[in-house]
PDB file of N, CA and C in Angstrom:
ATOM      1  N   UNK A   1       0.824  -1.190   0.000  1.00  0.00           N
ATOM      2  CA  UNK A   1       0.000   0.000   0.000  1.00  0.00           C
ATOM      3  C   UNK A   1       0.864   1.248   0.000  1.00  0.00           C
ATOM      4  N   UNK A   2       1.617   1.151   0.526  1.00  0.00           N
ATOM      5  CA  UNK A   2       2.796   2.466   0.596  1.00  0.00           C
ATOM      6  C   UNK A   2       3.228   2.865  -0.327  1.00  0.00           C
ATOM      7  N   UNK A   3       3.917   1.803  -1.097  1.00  0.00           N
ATOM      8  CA  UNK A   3       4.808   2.157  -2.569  1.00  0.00           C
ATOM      9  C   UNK A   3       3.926   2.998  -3.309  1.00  0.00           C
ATOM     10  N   UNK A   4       2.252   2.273  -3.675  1.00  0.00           N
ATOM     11  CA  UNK A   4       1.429   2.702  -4.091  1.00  0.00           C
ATOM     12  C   UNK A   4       0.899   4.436  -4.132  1.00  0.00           C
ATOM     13  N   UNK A   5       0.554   4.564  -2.413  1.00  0.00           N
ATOM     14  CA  UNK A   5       0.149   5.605  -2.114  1.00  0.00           C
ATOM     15  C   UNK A   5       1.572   7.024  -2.733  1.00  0.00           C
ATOM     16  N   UNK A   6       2.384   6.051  -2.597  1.00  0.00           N
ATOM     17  CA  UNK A   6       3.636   7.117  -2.897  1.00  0.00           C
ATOM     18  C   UNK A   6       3.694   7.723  -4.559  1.00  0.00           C
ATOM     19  N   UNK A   7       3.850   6.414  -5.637  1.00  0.00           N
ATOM     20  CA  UNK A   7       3.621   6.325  -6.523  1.00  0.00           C
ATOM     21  C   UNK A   7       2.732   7.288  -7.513  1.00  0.00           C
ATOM     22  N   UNK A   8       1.153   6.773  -6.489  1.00  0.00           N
ATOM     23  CA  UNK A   8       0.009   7.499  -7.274  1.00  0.00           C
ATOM     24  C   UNK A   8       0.093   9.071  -6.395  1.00  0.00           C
ATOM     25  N   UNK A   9       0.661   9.388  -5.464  1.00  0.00           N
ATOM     26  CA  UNK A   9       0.494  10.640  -5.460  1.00  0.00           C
ATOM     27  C   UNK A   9       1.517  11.599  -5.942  1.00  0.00           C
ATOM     28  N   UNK A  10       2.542  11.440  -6.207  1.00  0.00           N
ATOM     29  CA  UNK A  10       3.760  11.496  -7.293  1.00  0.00           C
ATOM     30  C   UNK A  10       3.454  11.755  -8.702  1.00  0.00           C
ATOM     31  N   UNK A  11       2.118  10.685  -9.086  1.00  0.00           N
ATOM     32  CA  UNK A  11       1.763  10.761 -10.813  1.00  0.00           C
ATOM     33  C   UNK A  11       0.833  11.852 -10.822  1.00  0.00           C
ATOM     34  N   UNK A  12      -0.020  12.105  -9.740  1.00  0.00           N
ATOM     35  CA  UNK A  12      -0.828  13.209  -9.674  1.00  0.00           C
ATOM     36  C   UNK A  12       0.142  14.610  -9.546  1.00  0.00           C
ATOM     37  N   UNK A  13       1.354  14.875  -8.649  1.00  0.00           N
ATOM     38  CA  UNK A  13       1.981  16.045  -9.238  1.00  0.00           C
ATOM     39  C   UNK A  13       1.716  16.609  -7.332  1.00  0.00           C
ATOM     40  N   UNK A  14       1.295  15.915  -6.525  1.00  0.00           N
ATOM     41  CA  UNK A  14       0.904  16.415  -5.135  1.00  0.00           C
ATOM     42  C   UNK A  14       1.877  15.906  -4.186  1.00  0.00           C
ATOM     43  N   UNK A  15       2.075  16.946  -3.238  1.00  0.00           N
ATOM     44  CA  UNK A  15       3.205  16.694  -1.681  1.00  0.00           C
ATOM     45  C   UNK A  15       2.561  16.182  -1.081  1.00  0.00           C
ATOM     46  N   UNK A  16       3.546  15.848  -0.373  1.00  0.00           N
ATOM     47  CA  UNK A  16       2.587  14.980   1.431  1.00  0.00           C
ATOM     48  C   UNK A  16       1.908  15.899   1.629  1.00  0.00           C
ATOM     49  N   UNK A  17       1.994  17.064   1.861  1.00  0.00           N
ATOM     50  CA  UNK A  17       1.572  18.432   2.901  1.00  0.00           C
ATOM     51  C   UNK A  17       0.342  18.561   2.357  1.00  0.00           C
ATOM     52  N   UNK A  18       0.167  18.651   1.073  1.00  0.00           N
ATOM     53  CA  UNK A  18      -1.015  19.381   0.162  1.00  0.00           C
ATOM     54  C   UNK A  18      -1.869  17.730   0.165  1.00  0.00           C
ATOM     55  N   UNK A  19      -1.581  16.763  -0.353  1.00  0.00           N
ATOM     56  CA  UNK A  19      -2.429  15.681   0.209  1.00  0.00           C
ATOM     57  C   UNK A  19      -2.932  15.281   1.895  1.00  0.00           C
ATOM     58  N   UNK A  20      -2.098  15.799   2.472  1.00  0.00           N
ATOM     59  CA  UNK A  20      -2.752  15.510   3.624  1.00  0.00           C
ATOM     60  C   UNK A  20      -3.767  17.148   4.308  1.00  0.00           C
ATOM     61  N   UNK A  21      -3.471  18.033   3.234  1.00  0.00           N
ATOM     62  CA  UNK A  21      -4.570  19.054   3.635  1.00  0.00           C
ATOM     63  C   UNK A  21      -5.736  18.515   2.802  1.00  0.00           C
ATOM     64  N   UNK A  22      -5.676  18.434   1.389  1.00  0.00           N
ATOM     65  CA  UNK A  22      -7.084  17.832   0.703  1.00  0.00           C
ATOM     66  C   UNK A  22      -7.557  16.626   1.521  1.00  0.00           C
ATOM     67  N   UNK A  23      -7.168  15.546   2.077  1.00  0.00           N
ATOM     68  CA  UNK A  23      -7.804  14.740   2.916  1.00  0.00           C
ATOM     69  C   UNK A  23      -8.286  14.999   4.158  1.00  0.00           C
ATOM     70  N   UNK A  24      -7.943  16.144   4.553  1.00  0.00           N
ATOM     71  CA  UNK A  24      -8.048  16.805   6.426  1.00  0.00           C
ATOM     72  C   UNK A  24      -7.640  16.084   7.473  1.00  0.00           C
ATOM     73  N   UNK A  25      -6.325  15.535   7.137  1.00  0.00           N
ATOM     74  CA  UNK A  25      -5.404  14.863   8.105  1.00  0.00           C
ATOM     75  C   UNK A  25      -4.844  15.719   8.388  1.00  0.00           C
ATOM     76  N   UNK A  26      -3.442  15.420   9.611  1.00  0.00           N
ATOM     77  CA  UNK A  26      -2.449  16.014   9.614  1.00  0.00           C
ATOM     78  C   UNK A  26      -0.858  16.097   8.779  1.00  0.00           C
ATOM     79  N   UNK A  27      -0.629  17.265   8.708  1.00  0.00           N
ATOM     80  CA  UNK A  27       0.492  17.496   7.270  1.00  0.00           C
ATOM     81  C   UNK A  27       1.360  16.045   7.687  1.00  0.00           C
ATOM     82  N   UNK A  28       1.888  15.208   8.623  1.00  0.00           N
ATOM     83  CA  UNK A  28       2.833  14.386   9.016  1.00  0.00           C
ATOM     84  C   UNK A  28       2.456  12.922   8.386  1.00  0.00           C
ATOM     85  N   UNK A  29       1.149  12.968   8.386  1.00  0.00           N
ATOM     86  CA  UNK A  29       0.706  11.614   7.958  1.00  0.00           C
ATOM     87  C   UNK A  29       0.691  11.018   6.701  1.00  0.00           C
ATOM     88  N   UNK A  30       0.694  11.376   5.718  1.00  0.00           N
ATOM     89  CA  UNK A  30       0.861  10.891   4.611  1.00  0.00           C
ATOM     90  C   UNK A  30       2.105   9.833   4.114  1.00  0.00           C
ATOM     91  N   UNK A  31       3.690  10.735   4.445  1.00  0.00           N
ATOM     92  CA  UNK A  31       5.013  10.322   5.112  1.00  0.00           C
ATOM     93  C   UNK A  31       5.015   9.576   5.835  1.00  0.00           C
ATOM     94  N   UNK A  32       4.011   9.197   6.642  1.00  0.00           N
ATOM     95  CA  UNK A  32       4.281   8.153   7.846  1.00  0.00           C
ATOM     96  C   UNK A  32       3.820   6.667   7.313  1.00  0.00           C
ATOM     97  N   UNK A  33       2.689   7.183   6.487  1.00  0.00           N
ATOM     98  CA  UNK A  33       2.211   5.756   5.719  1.00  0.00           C
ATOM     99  C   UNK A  33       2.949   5.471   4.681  1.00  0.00           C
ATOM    100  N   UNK A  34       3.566   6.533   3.847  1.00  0.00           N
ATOM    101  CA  UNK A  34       4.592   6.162   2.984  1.00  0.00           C
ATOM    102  C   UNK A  34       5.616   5.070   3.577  1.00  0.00           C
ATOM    103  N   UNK A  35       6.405   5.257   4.537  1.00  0.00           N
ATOM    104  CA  UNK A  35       7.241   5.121   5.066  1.00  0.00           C
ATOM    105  C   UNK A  35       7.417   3.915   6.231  1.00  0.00           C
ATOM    106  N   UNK A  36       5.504   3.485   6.153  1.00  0.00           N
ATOM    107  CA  UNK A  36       5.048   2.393   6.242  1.00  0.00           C
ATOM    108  C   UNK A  36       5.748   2.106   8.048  1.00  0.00           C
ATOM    109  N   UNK A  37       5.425   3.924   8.642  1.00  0.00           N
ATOM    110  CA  UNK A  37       5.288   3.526  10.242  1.00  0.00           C
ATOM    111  C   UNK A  37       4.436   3.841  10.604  1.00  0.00           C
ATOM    112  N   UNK A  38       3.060   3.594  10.206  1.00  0.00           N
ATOM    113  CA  UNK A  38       1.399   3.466  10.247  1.00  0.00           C
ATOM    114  C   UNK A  38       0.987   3.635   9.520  1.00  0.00           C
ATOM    115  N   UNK A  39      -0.518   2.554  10.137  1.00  0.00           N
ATOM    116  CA  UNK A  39      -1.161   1.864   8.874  1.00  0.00           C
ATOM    117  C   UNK A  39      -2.450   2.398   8.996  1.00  0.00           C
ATOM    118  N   UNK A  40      -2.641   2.407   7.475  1.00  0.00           N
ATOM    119  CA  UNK A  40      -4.120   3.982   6.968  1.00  0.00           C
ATOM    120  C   UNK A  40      -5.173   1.969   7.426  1.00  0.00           C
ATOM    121  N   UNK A  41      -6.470   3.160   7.720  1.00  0.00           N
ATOM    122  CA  UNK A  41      -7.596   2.976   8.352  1.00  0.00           C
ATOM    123  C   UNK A  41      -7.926   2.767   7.183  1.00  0.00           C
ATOM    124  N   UNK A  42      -9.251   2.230   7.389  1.00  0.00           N
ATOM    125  CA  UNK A  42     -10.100   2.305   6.274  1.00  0.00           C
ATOM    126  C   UNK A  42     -10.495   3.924   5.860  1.00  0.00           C
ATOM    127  N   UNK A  43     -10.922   4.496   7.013  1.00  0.00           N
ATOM    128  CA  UNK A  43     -11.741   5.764   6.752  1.00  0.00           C
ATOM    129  C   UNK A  43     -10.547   6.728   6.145  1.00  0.00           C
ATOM    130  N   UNK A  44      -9.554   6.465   6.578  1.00  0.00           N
ATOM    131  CA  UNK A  44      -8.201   7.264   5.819  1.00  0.00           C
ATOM    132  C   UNK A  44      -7.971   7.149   4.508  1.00  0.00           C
ATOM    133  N   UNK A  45      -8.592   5.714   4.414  1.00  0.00           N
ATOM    134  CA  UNK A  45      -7.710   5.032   2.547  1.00  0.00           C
ATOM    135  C   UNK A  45      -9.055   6.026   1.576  1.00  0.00           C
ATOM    136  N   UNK A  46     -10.179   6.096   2.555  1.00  0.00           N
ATOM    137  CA  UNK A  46     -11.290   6.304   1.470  1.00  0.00           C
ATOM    138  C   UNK A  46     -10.923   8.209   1.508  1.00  0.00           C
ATOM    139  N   UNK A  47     -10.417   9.218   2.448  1.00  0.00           N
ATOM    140  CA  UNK A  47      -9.912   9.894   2.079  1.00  0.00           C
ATOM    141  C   UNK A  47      -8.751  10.319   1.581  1.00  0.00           C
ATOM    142  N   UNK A  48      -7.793   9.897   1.460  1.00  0.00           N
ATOM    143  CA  UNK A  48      -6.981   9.666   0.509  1.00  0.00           C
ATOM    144  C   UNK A  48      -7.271   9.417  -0.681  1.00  0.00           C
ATOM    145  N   UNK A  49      -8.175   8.302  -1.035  1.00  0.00           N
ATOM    146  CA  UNK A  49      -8.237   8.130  -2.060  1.00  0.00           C
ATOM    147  C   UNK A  49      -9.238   8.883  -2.978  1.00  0.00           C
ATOM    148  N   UNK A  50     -10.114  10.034  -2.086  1.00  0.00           N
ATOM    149  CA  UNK A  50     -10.748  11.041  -2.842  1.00  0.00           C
ATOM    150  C   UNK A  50      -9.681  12.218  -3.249  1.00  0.00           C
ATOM    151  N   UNK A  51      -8.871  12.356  -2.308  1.00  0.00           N
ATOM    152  CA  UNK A  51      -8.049  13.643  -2.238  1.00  0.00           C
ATOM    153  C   UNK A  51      -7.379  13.426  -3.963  1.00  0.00           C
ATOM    154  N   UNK A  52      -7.142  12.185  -3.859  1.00  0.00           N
ATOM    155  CA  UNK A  52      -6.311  11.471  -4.974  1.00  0.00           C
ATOM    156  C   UNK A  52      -7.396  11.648  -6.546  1.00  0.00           C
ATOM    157  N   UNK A  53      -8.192  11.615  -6.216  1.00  0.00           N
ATOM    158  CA  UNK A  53      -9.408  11.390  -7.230  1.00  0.00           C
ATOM    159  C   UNK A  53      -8.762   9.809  -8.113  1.00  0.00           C
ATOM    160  N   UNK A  54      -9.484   9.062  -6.956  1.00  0.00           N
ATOM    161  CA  UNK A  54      -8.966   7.838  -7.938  1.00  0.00           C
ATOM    162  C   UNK A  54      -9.690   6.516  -6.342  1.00  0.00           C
ATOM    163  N   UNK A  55      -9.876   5.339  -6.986  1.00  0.00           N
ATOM    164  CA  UNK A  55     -10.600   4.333  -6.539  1.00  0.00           C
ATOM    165  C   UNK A  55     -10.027   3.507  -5.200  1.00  0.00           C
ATOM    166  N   UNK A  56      -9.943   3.524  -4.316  1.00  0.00           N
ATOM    167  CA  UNK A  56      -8.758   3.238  -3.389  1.00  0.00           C
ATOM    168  C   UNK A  56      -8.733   1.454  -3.355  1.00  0.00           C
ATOM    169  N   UNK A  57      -9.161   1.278  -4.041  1.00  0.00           N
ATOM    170  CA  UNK A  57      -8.584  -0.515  -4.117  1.00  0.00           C
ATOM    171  C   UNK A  57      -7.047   0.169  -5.303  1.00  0.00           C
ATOM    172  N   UNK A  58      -6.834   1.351  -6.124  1.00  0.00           N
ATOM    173  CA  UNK A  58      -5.305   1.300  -6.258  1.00  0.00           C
ATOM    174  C   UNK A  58      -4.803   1.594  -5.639  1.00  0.00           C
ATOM    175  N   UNK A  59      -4.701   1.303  -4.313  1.00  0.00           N
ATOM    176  CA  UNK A  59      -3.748   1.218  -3.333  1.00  0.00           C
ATOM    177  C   UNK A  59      -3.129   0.080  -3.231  1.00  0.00           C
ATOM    178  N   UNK A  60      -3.987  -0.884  -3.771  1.00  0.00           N
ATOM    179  CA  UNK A  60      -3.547  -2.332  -3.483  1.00  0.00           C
ATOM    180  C   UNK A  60      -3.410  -3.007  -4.806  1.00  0.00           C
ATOM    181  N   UNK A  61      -3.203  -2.473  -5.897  1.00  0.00           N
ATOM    182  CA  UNK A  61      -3.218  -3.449  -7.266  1.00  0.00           C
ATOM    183  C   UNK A  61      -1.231  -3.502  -7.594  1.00  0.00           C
ATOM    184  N   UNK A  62      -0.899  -4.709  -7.794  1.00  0.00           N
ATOM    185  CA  UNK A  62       0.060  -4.930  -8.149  1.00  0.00           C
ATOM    186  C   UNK A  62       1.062  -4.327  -9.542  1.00  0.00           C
ATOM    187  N   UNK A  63       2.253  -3.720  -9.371  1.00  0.00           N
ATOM    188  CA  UNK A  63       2.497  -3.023 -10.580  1.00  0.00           C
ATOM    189  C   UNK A  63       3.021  -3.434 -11.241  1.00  0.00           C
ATOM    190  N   UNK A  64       2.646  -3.326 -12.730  1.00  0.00           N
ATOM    191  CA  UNK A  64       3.078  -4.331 -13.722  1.00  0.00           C
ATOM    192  C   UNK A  64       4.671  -4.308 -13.917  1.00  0.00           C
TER     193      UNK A  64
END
């Protein structure tokens, strides 16, 4: 999920800081799940994955 979250928010052109303001987390968290020293909630993945504008099962699809 990490590589992922890193990945797809990278292809979108967005920072930790600015993704974790469009989701209404705190600026630290995004980095922390990157970095895979905590693990996104459900209710986190589904904001994230709006912030992201994109389906949050790609968090979890394998890369070709």
């Amino acid at each position: 999920m990490a590589k992922n979250l890193r990945r797809l928010r990278r292809e979108k052109g967005v920072s930790q800081e600015e993704l974790a303001d469009r989701a209404g987390l705190n600026r630290n968290y995004p980095g922390l799940l990157e970095r895979e020293q905590y693990a996104a909630t459900v209710d986190v993945l589904e904001k994230l994955a709006a912030a992201l504008d994109i389906d949050p099962v790609e968090f979890f699809r394998k890369n070709s």
